[in-house]
Protein backbone atom coordinates (compact mmCIF):
# COMPACT_ATOMS: atom_id res chain seq x y z
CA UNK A 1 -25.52 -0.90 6.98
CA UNK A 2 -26.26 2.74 5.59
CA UNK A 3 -23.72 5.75 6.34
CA UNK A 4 -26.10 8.56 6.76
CA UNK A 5 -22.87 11.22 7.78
CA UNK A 6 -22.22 13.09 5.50
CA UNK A 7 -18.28 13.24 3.72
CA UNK A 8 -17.67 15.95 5.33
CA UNK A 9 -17.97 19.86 6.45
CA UNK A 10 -18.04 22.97 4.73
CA UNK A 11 -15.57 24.49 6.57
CA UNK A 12 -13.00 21.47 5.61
CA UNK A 13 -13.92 21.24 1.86
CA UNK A 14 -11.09 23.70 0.40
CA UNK A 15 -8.57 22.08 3.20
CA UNK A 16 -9.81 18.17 1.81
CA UNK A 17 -9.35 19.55 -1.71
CA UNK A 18 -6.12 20.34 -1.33
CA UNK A 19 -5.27 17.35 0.65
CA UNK A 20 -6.95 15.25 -2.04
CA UNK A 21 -4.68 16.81 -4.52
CA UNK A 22 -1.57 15.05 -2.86
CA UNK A 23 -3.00 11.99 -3.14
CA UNK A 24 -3.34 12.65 -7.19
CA UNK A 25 0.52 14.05 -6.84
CA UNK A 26 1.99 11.27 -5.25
CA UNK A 27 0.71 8.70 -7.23
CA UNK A 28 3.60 9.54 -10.00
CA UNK A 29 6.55 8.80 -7.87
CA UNK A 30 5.40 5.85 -6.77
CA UNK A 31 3.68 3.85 -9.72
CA UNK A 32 6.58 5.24 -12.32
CA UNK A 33 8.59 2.64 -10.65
CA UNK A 34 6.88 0.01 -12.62
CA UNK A 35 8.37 1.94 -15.56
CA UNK A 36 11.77 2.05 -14.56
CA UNK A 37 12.35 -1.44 -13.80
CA UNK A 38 11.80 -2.87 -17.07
CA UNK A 39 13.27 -0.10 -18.67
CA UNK A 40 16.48 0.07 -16.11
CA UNK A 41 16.48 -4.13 -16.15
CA UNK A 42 17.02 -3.32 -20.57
CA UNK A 43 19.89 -0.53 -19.77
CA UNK A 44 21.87 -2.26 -17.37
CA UNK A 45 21.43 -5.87 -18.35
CA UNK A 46 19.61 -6.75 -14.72
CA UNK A 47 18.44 -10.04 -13.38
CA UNK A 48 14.62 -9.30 -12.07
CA UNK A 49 15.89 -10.19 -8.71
CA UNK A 50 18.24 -6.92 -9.28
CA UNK A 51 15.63 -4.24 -11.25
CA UNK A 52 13.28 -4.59 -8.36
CA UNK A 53 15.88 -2.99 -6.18
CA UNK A 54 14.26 0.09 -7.79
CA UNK A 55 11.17 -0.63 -5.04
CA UNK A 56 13.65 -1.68 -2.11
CA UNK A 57 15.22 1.68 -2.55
CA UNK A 58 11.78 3.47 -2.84
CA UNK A 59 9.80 1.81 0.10
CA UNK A 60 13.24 1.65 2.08
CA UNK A 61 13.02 5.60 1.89
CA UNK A 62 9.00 5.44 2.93
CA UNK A 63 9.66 2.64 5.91
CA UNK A 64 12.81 4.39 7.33
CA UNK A 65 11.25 8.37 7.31
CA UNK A 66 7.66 7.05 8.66
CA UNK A 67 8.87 7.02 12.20
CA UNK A 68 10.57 10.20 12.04
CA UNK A 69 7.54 11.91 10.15
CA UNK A 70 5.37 10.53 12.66
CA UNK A 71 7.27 12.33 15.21
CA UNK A 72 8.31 15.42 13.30
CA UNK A 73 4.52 15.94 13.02
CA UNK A 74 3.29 15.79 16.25
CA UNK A 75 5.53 18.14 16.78
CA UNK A 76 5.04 20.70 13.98
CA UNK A 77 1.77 19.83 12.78
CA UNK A 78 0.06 18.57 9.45
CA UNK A 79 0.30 21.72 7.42
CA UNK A 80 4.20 21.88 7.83
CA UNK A 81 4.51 17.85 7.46
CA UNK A 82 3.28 18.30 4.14
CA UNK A 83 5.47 20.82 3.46
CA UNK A 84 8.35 19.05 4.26
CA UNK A 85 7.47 16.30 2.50
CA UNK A 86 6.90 18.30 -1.21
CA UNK A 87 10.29 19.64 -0.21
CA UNK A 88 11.67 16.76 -0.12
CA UNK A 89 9.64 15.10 -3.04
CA UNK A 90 10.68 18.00 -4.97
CA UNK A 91 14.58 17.43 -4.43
CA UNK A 92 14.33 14.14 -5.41
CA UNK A 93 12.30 14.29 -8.58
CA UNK A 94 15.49 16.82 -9.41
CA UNK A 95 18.05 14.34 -8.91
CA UNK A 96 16.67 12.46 -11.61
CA UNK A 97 18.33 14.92 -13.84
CA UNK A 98 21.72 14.68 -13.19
CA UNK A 99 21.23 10.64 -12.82
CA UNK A 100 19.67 10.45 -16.50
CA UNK A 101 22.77 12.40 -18.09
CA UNK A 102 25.40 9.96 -15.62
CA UNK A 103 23.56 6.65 -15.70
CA UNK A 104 24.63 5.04 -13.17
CA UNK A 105 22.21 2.48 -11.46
CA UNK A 106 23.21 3.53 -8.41
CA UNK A 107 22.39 7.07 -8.57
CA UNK A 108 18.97 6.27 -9.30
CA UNK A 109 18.23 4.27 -6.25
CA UNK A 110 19.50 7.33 -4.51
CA UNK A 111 16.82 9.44 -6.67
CA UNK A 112 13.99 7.14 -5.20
CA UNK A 113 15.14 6.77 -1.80
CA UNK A 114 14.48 10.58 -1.36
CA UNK A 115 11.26 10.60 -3.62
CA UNK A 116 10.26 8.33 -1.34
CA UNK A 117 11.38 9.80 1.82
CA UNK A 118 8.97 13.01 0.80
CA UNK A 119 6.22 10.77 0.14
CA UNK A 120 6.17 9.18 3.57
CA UNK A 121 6.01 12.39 5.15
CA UNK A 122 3.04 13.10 2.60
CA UNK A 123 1.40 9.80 3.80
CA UNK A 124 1.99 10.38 6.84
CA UNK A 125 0.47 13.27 7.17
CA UNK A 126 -2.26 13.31 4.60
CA UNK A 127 -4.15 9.39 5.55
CA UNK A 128 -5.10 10.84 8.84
CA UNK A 129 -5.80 14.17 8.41
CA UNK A 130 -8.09 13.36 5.19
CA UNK A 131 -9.83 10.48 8.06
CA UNK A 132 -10.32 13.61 10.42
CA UNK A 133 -12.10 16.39 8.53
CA UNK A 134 -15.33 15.39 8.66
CA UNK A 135 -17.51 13.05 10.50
CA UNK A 136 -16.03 9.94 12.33
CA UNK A 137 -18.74 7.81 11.27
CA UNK A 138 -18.00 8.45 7.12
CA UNK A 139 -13.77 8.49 7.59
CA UNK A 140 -13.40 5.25 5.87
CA UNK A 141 -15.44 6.55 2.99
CA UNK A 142 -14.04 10.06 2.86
CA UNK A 143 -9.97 8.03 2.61
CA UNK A 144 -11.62 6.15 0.08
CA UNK A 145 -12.77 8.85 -2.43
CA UNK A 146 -9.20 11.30 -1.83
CA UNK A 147 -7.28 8.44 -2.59
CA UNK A 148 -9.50 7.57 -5.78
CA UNK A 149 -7.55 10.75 -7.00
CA UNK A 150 -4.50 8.71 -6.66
CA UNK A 151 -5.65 5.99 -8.52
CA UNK A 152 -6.44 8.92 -11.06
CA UNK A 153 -2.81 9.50 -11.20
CA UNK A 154 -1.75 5.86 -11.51
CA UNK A 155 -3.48 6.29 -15.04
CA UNK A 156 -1.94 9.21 -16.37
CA UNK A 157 1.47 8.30 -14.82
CA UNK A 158 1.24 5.13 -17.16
CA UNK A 159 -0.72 6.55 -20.10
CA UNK A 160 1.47 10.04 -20.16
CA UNK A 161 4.78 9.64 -18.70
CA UNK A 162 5.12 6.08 -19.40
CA UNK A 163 6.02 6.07 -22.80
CA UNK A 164 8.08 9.37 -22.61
CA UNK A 165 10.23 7.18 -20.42
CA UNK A 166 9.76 3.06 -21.85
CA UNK A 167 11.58 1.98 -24.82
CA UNK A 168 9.60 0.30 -27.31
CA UNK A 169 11.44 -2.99 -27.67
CA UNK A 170 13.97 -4.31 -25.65
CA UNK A 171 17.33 -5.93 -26.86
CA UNK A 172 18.13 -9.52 -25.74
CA UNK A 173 21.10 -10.52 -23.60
CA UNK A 174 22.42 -11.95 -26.53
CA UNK A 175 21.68 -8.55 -28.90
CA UNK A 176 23.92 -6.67 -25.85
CA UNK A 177 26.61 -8.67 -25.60
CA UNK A 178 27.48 -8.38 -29.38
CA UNK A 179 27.53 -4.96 -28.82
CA UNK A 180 31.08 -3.23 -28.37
CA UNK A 181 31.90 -1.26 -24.92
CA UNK A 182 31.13 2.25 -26.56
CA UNK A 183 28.21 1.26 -28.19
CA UNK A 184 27.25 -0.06 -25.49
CA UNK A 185 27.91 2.40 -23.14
CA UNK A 186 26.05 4.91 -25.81
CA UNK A 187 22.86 2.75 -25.44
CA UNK A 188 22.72 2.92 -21.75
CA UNK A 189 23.10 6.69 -21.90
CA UNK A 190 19.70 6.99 -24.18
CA UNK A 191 18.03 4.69 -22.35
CA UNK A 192 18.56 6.13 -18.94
CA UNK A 193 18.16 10.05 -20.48
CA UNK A 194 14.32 9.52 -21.42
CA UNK A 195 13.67 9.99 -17.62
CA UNK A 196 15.38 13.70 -17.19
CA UNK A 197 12.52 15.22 -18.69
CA UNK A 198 9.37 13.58 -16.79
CA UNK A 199 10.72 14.08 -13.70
CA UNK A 200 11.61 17.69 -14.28
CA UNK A 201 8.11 18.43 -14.78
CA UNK A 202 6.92 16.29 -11.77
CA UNK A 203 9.64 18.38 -10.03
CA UNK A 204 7.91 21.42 -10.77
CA UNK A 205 4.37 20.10 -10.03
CA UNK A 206 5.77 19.62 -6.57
CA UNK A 207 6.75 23.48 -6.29
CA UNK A 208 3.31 24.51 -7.50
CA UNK A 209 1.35 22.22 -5.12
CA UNK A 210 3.64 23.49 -2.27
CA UNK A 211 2.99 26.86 -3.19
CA UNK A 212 -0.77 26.44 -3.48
CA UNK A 213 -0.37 24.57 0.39
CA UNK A 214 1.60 27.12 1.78
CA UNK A 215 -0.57 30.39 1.40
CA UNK A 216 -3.85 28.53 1.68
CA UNK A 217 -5.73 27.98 5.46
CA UNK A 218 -5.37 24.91 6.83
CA UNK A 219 -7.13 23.95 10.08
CA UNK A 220 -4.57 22.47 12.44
CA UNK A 221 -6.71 19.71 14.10
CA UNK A 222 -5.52 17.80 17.36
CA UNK A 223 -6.84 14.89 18.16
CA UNK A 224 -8.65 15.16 21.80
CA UNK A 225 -7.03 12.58 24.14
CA UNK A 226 -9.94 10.69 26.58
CA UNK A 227 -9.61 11.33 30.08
CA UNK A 228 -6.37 10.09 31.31
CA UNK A 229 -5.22 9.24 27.95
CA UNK A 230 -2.42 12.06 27.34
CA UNK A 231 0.49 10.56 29.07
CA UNK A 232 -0.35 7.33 27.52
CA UNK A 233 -0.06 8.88 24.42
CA UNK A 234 3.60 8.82 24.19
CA UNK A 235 4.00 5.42 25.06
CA UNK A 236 4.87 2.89 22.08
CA UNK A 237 3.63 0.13 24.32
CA UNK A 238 0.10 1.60 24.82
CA UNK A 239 0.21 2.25 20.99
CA UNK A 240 0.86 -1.38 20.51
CA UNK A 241 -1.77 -2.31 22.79
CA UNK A 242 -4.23 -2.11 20.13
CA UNK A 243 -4.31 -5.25 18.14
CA UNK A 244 -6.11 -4.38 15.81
CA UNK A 245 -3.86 -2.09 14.87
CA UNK A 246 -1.02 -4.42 15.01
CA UNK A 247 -3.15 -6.50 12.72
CA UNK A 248 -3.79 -3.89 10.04
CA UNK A 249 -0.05 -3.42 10.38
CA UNK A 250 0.75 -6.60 8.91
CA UNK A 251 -2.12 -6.40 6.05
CA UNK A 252 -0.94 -3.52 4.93
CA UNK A 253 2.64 -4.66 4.84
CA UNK A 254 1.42 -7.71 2.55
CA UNK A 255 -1.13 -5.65 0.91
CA UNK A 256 1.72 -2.94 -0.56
CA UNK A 257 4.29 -5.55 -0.74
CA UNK A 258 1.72 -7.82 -3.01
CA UNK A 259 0.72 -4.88 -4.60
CA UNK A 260 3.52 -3.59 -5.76
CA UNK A 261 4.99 -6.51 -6.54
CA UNK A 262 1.82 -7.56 -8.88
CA UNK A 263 2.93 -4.05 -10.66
CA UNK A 264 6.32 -4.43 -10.94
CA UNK A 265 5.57 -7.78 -13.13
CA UNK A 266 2.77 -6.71 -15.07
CA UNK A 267 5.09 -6.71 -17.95
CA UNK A 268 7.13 -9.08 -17.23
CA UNK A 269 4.14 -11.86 -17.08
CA UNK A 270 2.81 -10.17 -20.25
CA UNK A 271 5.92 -10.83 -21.93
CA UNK A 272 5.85 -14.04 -20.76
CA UNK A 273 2.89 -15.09 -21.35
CA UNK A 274 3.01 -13.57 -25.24
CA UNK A 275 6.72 -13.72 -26.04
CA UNK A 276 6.31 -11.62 -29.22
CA UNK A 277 5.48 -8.59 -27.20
CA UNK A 278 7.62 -5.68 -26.65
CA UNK A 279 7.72 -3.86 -23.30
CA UNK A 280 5.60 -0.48 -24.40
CA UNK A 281 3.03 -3.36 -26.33
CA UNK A 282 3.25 -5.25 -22.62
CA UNK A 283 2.93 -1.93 -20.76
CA UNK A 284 -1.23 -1.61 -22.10
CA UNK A 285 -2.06 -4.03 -19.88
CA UNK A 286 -0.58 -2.26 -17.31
CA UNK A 287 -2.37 0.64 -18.06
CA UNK A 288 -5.19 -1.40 -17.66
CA UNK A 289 -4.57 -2.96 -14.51
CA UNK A 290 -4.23 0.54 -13.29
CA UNK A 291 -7.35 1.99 -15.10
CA UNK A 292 -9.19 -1.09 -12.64
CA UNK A 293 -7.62 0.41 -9.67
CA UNK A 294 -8.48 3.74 -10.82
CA UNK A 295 -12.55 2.71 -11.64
CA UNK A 296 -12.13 0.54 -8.46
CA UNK A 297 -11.23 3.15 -5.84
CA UNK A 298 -14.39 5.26 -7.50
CA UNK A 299 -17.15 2.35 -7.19
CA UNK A 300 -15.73 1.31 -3.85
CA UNK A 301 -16.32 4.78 -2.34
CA UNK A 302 -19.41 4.90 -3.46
CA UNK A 303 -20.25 1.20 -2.55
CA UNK A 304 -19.72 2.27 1.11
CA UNK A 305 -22.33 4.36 1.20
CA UNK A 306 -24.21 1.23 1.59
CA UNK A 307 -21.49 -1.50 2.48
CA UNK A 308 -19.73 -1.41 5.41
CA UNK A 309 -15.95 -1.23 4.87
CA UNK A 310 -14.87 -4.22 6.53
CA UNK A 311 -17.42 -6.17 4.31
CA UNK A 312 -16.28 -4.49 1.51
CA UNK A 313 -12.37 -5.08 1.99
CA UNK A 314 -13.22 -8.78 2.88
CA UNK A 315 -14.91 -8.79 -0.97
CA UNK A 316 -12.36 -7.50 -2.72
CA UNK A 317 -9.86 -9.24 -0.89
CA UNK A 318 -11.64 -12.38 -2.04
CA UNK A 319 -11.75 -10.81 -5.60
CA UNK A 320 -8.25 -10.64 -5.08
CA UNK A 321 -7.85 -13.96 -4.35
CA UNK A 322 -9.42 -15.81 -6.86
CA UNK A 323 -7.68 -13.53 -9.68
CA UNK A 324 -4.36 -14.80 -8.59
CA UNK A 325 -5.56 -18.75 -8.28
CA UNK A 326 -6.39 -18.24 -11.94
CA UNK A 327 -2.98 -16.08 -12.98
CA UNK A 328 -1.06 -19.03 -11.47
CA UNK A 329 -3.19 -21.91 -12.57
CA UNK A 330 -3.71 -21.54 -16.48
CA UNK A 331 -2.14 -20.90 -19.50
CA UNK A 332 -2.42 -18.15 -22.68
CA UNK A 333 -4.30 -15.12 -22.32
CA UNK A 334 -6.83 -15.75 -19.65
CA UNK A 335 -4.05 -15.35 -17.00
CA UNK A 336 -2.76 -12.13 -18.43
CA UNK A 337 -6.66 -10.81 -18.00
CA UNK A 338 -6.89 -12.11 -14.39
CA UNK A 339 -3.28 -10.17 -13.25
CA UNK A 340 -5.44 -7.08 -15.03
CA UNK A 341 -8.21 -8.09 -12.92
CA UNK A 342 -6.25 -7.36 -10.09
CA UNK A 343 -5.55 -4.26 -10.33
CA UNK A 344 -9.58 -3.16 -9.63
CA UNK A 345 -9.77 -5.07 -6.91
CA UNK A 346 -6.41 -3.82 -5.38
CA UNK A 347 -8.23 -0.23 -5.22
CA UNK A 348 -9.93 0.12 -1.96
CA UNK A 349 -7.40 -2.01 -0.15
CA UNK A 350 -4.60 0.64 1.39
CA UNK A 351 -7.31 3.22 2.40
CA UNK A 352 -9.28 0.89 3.79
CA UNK A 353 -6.83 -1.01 5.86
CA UNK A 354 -5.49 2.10 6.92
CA UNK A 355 -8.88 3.61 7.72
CA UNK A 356 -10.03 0.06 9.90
CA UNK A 357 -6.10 0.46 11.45
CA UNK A 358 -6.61 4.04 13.12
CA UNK A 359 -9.87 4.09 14.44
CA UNK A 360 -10.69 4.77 17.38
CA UNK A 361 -7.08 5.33 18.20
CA UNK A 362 -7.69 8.62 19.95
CA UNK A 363 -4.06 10.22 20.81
CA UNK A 364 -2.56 7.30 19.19
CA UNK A 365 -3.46 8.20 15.81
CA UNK A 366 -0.26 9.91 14.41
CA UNK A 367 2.09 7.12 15.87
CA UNK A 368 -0.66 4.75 14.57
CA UNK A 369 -0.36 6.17 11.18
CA UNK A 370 3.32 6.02 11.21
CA UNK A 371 3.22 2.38 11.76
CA UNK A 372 0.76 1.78 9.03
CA UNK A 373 2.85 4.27 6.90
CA UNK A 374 6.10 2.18 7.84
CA UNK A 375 4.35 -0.78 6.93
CA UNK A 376 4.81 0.36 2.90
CA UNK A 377 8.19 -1.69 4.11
CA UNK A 378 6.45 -4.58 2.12
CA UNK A 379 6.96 -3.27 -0.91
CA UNK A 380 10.51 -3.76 -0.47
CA UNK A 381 10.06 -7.36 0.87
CA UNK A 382 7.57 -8.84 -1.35
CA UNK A 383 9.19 -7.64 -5.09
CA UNK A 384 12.48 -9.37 -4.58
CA UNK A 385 11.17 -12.75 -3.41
CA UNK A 386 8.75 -12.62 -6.62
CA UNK A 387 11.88 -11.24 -8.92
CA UNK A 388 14.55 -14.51 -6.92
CA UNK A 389 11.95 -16.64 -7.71
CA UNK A 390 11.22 -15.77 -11.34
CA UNK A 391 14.72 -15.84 -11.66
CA UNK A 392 14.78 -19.78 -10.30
CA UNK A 393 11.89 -20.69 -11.84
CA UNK A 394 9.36 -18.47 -14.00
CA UNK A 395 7.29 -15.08 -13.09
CA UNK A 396 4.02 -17.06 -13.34
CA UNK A 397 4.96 -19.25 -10.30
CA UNK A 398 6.31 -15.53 -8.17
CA UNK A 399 2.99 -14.60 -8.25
CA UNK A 400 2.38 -17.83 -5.34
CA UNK A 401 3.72 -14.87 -2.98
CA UNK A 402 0.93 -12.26 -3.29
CA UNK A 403 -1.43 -15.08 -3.49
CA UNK A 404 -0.41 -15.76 0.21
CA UNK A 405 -0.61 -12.25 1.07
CA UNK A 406 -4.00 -11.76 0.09
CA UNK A 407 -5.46 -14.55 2.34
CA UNK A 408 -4.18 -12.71 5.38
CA UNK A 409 -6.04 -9.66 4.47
CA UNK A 410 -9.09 -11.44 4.31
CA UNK A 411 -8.64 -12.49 7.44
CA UNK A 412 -8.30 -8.75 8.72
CA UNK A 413 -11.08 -8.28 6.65
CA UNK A 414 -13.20 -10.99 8.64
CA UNK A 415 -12.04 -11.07 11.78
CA UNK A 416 -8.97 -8.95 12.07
CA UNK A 417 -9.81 -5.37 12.28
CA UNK A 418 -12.29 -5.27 15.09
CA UNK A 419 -11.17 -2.71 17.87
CA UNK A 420 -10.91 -4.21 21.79
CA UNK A 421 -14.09 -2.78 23.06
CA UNK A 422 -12.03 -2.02 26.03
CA UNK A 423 -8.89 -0.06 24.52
CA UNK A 424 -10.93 1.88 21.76
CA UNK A 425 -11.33 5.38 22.46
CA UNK A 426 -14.32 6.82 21.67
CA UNK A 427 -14.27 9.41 18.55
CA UNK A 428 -13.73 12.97 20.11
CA UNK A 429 -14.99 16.04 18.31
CA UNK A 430 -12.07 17.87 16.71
CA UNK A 431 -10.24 20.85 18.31
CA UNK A 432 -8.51 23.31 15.57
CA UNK A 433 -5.57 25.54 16.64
């Protein structure tokens, strides 16, 4: 079915510029995690079941500030949200300074779990407000193309800063323990220094953004409640009322949580699928995987031009699917290829969800979008079941779990995301401050 509405206004291009430039931002704290934990698992001599508690940390920041962002910005708005969350982005890009020079593990879970704490206010904030500045009938489409810009970064966090911060082989257990305490201890320290640098910079990109978001006009847009809807609007209960909300809830929580656990152990599965590959040899195929998601996110906005999004997420979903049958099923290099796979067919999946989650939500939409936002929780869920059960048994067989995850999305893909025809709230036009 053809979207003839167009992406959006002229009086909300500058604003979805800007607002699109977040989603580029953003994309650095989050996929450099699949950096760290290979290169952190090296330093400090960690089980998988222990590196991925670089992603608890991270999505334990986004799940517990969600609610409060969701709050904070009814409160003071989408223009100050974001603010608060570069603030906050910026101060913990920062602490990765001090933490590179100390290396402690410790410290830099601390570093991510206020990264991340910015970021959900960022999320928060941005998903809806990128759905509402335009049409209601092209939302889905107009999430879909700002947060191709993230996939954008995904690529040149892995291509750039990747390899500033990835070692290019990686010492067995047995190389370590032969080493003496100071040498030892002297080998930590330069591994855990190469991220100082990198996240300085992103530290400053922060700054700039938040700069170029503070002086610039952007509309503060309230969603209109329908009649009799505004006291509703604070209930939880009435916000839970939608199930289809509650059902994109849980897809996104096993879409992020399969996601990110797919890119935690793209090099892990590389490595063990070649042994005689180093980590920074093992992380090209992570670049690819994310140059998929980045070509994905592109061709899927465009798709729904034509495609309806619901069709289109029940594809990919599908796509999905079938590439991690094939990672878990066979041997050599085809499996390695079908993990890549993923990655393209991950792209439209978050937006999407997201998009199908909020509509028609009316005055529910920012405690709608906190839930969705708090559903990133899965990506500090799904990564340690995959990293406990490499550890018992192999990475190839972890990757059962997203396998599992992506059947329930295309469920919400088929059946899942429809609105109650009597709880939906029809699409009011927008009233700025």
């Amino acid at each position: 079915m053809a979207q003839s509405a167009p992406l959006t206004e002229r009086k909300y291009v500058l604003p979805f510029i800007l607002i699109t430039s977040l989603f580029f931002l953003w994309a650095f704290g989050v996929n450099l995690n699949d950096v760290l934990i290979p290169q952190f698992k090296s330093a400090f001599s960690l089980s998988d079941f222990q590196s991925s508690f670089i992603q608890v940390a991270f999505f334990g920041g986004y799940f517990l500030a969600a609610i409060v962002a969701g709050r904070a910005i009814e409160r003071i708005g989408y223009k100050r949200g974001i603010l608060t969350g570069l603030f906050l982005c910026t101060t913990g890009a920062l602490l990765f300074v001090p933490a590179g020079s100390l290396g402690v593990y410790g410290l830099f879970l601390l570093c991510s779990f206020v990264l991340a704490c910015g970021q959900s206010f960022l999320e928060v904030a941005s998903n809806p407000y990128a759905t509402i500045l335009g049409p209601p009938e092209s939302s889905e489409r107009r999430l879909n193309l700002a947060q191709s810009f993230n996939g954008v970064g995904y690529v040149v966090a892995l291509y750039v800063v990747g390899p500033m911060i990835l070692s290019a082989k990686a010492p067995t257990a047995r190389e370590l323990a032969r080493l003496s305490p100071a040498a030892l201890q002297a080998y930590r320290a330069s591994q855990t220094a190469t991220v100082r640098i990198p996240y300085l910079v992103i530290a400053g990109i922060f700054l700039l953004v938040a700069a170029m978001i503070y002086f610039a006009h952007l509309p503060e847009i309230h969603e209109q409640a329908a009649p009799g809807e505004a006291q509703a609007s604070a209930s939880w209960r009435g916000v839970l009322a939608h199930k289809h909300l509650v059902s994109g809830v849980i897809a996104q929580f096993l879409y992020v949580g399969a996601q990110v656990g797919v890119g935690s152990f793209v090099i892990r599965f590389v490595m063990h699928a070649q042994p005689s590959l180093g980590p920074r040899a093992a992380a090209k195929y992570l670049v690819l995987h994310a140059v998929g998601f980045m070509i994905g996110r592109f061709i899927g906005s465009a798709l729904m031009k034509s495609i309806r999004a619901a069709h289109l997420l029940a594809a990919f979903a599908f796509g999905c699917l079938a590439c991690a049958v094939v990672a878990t099923s066979t041997t050599g290099a085809i499996p390695i290829y079908a993990v890549v796979l993923i990655g393209f067919f991950h792209s439209i999946m978050f937006p999407t969800i997201f998009a199908l989650g909020i509509k028609n939500l009316g005055p529910f939409t920012k405690r709608g979008s906190s839930l969705l936002v708090m559903a990133i929780i899965g990506a500090a869920v799904v990564p340690p079941i995959m990293g406990k059960i490499s550890d018992l048994s192999n990475i190839q067989r972890a990757f059962f779990v997203p396998l599992l995850c992506y059947a329930y999305i295309l469920f919400f893909a088929l059946r899942g995301y429809k609105p109650s025809p009597v709880l939906a709230v029809e699409p009011a036009p927008a009233a700025e401050a």
